[in-house]
PDB file of N, CA and C in Angstrom:
ATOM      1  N   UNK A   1      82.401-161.442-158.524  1.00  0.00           N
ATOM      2  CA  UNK A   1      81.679-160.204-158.354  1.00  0.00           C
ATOM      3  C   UNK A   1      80.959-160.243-157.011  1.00  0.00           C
ATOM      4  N   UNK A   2      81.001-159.128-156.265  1.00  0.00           N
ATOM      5  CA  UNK A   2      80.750-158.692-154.966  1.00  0.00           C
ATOM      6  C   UNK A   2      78.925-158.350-154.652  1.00  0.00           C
ATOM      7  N   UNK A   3      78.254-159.165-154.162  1.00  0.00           N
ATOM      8  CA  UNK A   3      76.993-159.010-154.057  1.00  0.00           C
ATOM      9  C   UNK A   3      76.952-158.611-152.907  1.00  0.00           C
ATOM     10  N   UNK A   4      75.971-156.802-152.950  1.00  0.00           N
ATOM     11  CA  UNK A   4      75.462-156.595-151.937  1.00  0.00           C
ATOM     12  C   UNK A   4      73.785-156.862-151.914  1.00  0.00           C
ATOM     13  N   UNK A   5      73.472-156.713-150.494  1.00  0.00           N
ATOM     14  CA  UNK A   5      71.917-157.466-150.235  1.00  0.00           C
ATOM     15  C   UNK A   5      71.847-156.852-148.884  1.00  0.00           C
ATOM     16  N   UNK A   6      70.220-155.898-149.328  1.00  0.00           N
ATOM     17  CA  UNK A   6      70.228-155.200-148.512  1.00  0.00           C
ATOM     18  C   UNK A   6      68.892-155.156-147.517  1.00  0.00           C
ATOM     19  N   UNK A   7      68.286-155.469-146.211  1.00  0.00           N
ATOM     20  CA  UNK A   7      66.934-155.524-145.973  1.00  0.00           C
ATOM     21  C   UNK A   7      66.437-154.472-145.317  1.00  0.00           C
ATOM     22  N   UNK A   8      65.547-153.498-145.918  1.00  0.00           N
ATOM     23  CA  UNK A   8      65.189-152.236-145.053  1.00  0.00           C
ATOM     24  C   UNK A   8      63.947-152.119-144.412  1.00  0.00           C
ATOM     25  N   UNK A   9      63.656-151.960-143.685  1.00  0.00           N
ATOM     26  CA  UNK A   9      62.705-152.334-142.215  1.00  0.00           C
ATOM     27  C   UNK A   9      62.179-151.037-141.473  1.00  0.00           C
ATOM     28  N   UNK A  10      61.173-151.013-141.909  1.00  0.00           N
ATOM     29  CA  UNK A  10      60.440-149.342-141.190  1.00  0.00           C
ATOM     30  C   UNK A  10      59.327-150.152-139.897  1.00  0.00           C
ATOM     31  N   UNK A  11      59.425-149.626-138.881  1.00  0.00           N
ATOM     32  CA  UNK A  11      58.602-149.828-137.779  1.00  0.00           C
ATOM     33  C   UNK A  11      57.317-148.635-137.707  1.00  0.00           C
ATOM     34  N   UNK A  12      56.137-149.416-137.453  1.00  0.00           N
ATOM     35  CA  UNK A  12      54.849-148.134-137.065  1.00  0.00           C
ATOM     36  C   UNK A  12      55.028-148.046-135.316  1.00  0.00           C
ATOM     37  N   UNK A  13      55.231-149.179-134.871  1.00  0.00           N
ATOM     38  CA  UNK A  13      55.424-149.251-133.625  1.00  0.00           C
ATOM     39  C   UNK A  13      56.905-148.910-132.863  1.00  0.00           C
ATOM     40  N   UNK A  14      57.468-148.123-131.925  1.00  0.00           N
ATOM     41  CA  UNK A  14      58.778-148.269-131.631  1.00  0.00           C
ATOM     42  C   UNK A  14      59.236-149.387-130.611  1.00  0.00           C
ATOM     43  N   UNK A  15      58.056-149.592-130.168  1.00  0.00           N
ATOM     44  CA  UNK A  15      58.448-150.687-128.364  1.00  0.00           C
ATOM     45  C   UNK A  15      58.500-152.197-129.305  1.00  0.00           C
ATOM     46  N   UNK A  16      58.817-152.014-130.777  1.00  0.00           N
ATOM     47  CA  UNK A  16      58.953-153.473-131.184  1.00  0.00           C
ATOM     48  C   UNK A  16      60.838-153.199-131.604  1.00  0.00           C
ATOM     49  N   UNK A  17      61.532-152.236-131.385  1.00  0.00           N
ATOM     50  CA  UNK A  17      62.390-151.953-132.628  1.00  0.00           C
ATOM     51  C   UNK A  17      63.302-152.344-131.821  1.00  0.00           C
ATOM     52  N   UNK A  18      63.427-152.417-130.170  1.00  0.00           N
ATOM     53  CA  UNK A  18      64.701-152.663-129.360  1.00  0.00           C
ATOM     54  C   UNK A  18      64.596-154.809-129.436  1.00  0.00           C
ATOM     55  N   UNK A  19      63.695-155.314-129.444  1.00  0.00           N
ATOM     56  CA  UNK A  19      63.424-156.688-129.621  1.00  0.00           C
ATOM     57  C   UNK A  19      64.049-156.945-130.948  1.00  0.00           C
ATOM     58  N   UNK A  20      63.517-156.350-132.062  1.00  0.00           N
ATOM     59  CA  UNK A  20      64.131-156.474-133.147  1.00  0.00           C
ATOM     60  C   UNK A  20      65.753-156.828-133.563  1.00  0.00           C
ATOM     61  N   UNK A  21      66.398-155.540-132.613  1.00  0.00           N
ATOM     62  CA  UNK A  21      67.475-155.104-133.022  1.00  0.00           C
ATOM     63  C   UNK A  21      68.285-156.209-132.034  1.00  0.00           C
ATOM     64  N   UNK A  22      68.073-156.887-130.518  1.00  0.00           N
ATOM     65  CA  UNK A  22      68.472-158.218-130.191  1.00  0.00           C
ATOM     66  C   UNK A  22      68.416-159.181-130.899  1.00  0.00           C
ATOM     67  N   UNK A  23      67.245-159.411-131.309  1.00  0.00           N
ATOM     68  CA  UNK A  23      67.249-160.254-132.329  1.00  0.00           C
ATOM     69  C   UNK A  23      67.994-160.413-133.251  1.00  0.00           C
ATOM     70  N   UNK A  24      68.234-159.579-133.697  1.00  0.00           N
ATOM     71  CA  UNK A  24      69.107-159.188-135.105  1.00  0.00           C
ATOM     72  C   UNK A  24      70.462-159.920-134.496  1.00  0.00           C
ATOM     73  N   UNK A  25      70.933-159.174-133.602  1.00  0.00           N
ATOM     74  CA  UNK A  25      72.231-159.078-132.701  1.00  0.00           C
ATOM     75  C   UNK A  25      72.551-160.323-132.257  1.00  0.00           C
ATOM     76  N   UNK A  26      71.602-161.178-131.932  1.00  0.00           N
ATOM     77  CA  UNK A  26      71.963-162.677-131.045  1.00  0.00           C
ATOM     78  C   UNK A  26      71.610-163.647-131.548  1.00  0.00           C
ATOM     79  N   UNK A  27      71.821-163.416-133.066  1.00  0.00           N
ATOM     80  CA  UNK A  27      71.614-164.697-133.528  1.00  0.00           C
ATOM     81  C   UNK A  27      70.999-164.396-135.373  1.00  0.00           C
ATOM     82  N   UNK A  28      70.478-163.626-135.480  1.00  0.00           N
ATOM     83  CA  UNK A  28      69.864-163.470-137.198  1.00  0.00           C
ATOM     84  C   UNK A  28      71.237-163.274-138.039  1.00  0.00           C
ATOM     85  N   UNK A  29      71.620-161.852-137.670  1.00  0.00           N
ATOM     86  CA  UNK A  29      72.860-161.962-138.314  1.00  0.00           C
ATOM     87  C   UNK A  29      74.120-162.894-138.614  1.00  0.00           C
ATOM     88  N   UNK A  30      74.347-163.761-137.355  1.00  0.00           N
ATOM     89  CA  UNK A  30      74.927-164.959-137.368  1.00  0.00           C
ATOM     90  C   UNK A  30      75.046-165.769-138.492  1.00  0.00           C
ATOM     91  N   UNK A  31      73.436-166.029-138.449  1.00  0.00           N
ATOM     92  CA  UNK A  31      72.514-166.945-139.212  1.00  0.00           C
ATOM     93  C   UNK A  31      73.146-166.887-140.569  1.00  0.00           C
ATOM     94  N   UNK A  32      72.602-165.108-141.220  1.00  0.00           N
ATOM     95  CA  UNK A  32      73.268-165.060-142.333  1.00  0.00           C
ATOM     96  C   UNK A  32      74.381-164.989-142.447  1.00  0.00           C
ATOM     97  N   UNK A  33      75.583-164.861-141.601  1.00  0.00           N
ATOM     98  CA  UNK A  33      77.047-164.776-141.652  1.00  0.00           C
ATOM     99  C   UNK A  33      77.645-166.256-142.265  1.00  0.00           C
ATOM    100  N   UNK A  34      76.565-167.117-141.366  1.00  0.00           N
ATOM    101  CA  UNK A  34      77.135-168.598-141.593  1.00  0.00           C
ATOM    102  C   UNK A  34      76.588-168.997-143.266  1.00  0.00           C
ATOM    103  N   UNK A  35      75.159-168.244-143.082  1.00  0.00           N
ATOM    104  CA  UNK A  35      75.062-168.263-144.701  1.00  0.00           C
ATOM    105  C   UNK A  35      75.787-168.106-145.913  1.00  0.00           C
ATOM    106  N   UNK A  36      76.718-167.377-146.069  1.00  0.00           N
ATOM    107  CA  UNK A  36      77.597-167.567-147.023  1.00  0.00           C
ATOM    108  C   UNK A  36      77.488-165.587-146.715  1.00  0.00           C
ATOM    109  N   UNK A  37      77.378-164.765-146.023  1.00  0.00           N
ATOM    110  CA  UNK A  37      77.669-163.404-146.047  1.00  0.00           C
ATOM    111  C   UNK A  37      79.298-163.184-145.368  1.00  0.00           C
ATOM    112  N   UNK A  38      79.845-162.203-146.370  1.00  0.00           N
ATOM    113  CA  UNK A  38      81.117-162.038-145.681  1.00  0.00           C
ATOM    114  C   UNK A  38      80.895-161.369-144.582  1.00  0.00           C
ATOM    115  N   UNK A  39      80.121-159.859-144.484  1.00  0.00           N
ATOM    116  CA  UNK A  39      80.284-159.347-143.529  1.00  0.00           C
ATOM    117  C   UNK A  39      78.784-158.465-143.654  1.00  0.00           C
ATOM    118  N   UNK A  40      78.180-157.981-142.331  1.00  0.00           N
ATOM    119  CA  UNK A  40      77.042-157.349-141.807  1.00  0.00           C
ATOM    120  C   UNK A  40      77.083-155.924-141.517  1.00  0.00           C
ATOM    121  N   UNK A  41      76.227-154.794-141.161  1.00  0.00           N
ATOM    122  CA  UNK A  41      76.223-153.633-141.285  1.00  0.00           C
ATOM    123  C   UNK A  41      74.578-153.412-140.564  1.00  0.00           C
ATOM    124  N   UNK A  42      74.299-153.015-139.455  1.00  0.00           N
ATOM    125  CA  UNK A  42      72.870-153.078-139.374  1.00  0.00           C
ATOM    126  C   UNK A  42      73.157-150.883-139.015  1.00  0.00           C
ATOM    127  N   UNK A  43      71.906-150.461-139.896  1.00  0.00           N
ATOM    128  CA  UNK A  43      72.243-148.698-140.015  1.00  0.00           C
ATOM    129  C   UNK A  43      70.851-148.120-139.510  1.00  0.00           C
ATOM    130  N   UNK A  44      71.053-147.466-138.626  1.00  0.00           N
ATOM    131  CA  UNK A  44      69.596-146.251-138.118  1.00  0.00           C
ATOM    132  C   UNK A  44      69.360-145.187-139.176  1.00  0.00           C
ATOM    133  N   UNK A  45      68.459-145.561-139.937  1.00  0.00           N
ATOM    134  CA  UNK A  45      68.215-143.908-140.408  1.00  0.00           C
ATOM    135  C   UNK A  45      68.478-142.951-139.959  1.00  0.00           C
ATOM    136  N   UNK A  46      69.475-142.213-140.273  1.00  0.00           N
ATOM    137  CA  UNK A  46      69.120-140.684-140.094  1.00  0.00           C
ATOM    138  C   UNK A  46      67.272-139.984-139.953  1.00  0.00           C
ATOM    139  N   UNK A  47      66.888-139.256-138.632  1.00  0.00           N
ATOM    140  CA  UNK A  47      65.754-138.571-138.747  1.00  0.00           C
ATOM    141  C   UNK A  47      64.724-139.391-138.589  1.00  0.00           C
ATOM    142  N   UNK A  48      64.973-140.861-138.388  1.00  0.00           N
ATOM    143  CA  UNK A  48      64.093-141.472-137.823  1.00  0.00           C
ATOM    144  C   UNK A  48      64.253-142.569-137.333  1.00  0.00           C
ATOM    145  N   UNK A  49      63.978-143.086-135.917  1.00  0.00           N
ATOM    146  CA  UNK A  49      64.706-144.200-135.028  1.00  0.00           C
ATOM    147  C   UNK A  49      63.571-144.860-135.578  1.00  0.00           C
ATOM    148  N   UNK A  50      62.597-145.501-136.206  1.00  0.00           N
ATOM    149  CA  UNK A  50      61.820-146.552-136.673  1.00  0.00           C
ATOM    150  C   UNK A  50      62.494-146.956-138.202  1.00  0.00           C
ATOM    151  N   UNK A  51      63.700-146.601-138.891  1.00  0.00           N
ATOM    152  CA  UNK A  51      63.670-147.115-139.814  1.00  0.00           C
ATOM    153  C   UNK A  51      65.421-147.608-140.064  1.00  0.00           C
ATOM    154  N   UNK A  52      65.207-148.606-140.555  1.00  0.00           N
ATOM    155  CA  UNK A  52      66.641-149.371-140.318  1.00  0.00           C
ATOM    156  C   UNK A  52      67.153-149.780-141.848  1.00  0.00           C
ATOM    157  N   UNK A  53      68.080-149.965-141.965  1.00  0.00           N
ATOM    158  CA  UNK A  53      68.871-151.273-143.449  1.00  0.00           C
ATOM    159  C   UNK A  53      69.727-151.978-142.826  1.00  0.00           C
ATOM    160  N   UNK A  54      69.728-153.059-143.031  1.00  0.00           N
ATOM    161  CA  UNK A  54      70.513-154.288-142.950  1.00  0.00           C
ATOM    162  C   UNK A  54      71.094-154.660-144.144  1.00  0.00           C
ATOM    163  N   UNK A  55      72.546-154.479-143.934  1.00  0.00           N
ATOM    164  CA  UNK A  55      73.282-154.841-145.261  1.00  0.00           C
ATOM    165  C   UNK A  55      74.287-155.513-145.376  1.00  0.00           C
ATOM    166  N   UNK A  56      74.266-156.553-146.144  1.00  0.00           N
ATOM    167  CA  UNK A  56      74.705-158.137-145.705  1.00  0.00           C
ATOM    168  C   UNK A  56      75.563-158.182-147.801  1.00  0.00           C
ATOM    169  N   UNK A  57      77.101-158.303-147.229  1.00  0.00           N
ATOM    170  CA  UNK A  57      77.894-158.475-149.021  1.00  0.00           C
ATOM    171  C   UNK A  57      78.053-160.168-148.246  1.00  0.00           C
ATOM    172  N   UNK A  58      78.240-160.524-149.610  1.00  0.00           N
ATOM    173  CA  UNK A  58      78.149-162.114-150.079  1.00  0.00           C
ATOM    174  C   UNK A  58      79.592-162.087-151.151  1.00  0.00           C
ATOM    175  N   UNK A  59      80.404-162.875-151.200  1.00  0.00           N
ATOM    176  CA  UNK A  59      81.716-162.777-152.019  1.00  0.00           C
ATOM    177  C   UNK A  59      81.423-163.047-153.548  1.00  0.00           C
ATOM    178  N   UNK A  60      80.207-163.637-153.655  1.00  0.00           N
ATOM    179  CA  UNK A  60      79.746-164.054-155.197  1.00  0.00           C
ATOM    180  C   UNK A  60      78.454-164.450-155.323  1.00  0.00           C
ATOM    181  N   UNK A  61      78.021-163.892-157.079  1.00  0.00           N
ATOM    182  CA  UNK A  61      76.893-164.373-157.041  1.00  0.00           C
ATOM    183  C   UNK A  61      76.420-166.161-156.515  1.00  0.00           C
ATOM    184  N   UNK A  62      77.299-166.668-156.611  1.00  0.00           N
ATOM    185  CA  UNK A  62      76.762-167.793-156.667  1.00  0.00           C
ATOM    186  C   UNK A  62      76.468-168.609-154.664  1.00  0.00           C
ATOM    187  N   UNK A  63      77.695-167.605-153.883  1.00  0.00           N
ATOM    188  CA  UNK A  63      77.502-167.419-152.824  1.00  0.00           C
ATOM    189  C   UNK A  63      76.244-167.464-152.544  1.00  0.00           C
ATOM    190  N   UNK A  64      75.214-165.883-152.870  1.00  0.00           N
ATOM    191  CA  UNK A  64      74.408-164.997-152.775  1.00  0.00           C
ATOM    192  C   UNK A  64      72.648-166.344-153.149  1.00  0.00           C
ATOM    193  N   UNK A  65      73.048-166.875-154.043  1.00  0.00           N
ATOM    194  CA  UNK A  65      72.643-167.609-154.832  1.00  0.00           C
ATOM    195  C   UNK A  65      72.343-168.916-153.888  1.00  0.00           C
ATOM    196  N   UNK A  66      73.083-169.711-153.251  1.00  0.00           N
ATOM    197  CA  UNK A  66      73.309-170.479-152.240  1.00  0.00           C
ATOM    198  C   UNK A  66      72.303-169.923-150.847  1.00  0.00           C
ATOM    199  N   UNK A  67      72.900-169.005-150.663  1.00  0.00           N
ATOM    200  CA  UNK A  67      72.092-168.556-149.652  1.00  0.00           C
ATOM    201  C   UNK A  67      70.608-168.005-149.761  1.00  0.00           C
ATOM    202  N   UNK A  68      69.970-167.872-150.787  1.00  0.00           N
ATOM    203  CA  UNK A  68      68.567-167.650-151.510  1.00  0.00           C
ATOM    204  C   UNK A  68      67.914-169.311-151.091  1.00  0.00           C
ATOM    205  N   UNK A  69      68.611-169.804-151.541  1.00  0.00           N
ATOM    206  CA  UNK A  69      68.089-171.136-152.064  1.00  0.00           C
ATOM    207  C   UNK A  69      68.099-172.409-150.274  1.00  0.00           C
ATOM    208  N   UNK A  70      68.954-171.894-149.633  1.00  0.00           N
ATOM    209  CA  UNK A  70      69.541-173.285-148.853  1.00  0.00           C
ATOM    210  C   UNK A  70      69.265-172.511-147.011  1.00  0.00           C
ATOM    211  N   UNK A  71      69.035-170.966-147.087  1.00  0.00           N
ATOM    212  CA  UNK A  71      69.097-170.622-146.091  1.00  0.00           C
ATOM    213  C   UNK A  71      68.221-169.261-145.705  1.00  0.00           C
ATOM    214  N   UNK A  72      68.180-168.691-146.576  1.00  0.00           N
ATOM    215  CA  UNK A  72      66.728-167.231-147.048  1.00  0.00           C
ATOM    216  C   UNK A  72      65.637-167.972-146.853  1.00  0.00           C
ATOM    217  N   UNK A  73      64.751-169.050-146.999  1.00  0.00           N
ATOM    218  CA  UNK A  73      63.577-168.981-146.935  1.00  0.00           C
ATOM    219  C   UNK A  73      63.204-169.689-145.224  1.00  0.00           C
ATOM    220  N   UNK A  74      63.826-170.380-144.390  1.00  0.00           N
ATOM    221  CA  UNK A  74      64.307-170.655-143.056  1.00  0.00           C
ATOM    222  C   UNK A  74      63.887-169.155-142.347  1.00  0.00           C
ATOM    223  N   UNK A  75      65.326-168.232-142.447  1.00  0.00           N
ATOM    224  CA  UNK A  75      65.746-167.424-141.906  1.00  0.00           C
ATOM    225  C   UNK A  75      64.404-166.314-142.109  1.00  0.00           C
ATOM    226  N   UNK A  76      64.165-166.244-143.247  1.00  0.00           N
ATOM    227  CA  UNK A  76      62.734-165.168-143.429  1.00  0.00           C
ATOM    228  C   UNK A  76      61.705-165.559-142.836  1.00  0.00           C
ATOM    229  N   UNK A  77      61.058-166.930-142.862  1.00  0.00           N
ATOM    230  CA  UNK A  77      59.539-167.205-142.280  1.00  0.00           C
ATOM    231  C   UNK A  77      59.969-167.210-140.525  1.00  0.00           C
ATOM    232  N   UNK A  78      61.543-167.397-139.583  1.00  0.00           N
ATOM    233  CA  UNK A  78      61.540-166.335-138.561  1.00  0.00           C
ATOM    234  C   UNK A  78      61.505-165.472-138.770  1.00  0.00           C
ATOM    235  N   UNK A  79      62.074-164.480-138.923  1.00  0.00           N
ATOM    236  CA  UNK A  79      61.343-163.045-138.766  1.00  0.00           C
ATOM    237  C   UNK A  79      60.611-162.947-139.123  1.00  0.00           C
ATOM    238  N   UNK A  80      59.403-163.048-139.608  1.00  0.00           N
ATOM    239  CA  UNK A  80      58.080-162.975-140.042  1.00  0.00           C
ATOM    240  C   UNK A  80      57.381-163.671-139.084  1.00  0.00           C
ATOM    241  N   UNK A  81      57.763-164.623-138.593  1.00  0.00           N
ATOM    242  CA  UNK A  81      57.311-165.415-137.428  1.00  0.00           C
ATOM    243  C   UNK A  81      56.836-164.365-136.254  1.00  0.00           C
ATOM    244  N   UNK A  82      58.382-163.920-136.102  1.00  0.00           N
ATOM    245  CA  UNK A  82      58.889-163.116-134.892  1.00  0.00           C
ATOM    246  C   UNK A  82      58.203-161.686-134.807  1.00  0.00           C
ATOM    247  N   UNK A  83      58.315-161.058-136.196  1.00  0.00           N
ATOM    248  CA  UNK A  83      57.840-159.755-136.370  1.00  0.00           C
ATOM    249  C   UNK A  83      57.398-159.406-137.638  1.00  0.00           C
ATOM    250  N   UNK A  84      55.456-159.738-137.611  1.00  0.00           N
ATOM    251  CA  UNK A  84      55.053-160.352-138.536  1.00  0.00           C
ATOM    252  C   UNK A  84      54.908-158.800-139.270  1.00  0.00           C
ATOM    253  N   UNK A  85      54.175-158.226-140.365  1.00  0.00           N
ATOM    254  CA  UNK A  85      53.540-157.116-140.965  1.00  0.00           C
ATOM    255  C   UNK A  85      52.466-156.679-140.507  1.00  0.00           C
ATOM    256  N   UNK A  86      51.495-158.078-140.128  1.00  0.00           N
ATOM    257  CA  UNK A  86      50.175-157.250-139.406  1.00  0.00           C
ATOM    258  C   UNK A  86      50.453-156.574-137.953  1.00  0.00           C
ATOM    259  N   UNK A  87      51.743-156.308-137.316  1.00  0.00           N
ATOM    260  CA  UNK A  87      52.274-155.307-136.334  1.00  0.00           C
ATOM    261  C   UNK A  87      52.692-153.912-136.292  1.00  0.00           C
ATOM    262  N   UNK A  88      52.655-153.980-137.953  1.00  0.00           N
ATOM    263  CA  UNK A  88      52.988-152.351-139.058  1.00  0.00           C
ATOM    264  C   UNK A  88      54.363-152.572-139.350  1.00  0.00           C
ATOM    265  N   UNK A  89      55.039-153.200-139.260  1.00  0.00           N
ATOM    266  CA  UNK A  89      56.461-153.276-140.121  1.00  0.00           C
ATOM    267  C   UNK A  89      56.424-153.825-141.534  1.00  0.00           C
ATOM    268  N   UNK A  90      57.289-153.036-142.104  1.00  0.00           N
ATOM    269  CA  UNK A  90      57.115-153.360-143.699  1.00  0.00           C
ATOM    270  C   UNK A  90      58.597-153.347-143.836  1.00  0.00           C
ATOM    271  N   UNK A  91      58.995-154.488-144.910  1.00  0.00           N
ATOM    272  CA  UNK A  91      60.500-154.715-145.217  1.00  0.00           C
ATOM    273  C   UNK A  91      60.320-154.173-146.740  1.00  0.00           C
ATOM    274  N   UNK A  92      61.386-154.332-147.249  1.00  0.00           N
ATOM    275  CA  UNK A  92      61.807-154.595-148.687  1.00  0.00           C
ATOM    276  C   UNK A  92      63.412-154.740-148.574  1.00  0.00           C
ATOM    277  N   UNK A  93      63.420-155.616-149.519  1.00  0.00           N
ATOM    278  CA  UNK A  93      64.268-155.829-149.994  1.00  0.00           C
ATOM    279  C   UNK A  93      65.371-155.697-150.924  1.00  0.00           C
ATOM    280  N   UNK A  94      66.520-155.343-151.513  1.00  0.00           N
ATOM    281  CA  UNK A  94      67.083-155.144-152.822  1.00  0.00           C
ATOM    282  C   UNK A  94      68.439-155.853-153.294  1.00  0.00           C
ATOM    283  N   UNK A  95      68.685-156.630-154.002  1.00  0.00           N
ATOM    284  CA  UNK A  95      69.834-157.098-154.497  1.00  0.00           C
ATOM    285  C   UNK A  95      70.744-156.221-155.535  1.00  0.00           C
ATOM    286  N   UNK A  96      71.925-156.001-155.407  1.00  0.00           N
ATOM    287  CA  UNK A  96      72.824-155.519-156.260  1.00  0.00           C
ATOM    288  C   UNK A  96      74.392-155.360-156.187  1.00  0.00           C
ATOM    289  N   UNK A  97      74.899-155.872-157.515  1.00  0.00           N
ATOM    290  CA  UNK A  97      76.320-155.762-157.694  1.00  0.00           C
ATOM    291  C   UNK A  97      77.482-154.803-157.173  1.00  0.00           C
ATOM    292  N   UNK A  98      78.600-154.892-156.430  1.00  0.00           N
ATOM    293  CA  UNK A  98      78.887-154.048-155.977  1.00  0.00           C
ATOM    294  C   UNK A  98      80.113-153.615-157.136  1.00  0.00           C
ATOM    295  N   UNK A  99      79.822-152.316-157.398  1.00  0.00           N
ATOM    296  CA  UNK A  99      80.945-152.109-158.531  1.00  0.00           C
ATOM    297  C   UNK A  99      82.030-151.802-157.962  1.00  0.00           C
ATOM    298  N   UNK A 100      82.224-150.958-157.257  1.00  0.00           N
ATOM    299  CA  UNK A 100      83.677-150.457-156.892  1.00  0.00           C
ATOM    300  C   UNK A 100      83.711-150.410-154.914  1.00  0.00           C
ATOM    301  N   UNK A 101      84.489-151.159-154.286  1.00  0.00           N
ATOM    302  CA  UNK A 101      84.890-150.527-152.788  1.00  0.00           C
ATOM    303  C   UNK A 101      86.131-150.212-152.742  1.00  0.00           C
ATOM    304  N   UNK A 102      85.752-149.130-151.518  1.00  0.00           N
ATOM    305  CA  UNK A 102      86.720-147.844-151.108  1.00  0.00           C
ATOM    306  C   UNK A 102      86.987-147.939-150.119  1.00  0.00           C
ATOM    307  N   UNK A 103      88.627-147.973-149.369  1.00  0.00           N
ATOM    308  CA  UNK A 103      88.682-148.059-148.310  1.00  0.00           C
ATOM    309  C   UNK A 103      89.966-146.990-147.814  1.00  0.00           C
ATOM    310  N   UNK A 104      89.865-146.376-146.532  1.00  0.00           N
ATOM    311  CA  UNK A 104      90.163-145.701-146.086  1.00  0.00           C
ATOM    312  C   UNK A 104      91.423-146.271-145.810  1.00  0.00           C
ATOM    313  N   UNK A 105      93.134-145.967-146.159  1.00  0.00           N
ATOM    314  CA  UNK A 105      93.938-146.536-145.583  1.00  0.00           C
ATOM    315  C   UNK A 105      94.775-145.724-144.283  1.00  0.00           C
ATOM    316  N   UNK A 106      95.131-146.356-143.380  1.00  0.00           N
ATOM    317  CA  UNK A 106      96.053-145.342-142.867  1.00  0.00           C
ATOM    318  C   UNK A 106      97.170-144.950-143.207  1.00  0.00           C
ATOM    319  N   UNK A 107      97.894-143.893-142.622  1.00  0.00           N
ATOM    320  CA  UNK A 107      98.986-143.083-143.257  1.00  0.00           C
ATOM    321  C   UNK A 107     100.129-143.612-142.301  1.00  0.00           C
TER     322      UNK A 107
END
């Protein structure tokens, strides 16, 4: 079963969101790739350039599970390091099963 895991990230500040998004780019995502994520997705809100999701599928729970345990708590106290809350960014987080993917084939 297909675990998606998703981190959504609202900025108060914008002159933090282009640092962020290098960050993300040169090395975080990596991070979790090598973690046991199959594949990455970083998305701009619609209607507002301060708010982002990062969405990271894992091939199995136990993948997902691995990477909680051996490589999530590393990878989180950087960014928190990097781009703490008392700067006005607020994350959350959400875990969930992916029931069905859809893919566009060509003709």
């Amino acid at each position: 079963m297909k675990i998606a895991y998703t981190v959504a990230v609202t900025f108060s500040d914008r002159s933090l969101v282009g640092d962020w998004l290098d960050w993300l780019k040169n090395g975080h995502v990596a991070d979790v790739l090598a973690g046991g994520a199959s594949d990455a997705e970083i998305i701009e809100l619609e209607g507002s350039s301060l708010s982002y999701e990062v969405r990271y599928h894992f091939p199995s729970r136990e993948a997902f599970a691995n990477y909680e345990k051996e490589h999530a708590p590393r990878l989180r106290a950087e960014g928190l390091a990097r781009f703490p809350v008392d700067k006005g960014i607020t994350y959350r987080r959400s875990v969930g099963v992916v029931n069905e993917s859809f893919i566009q084939r060509s003709q």
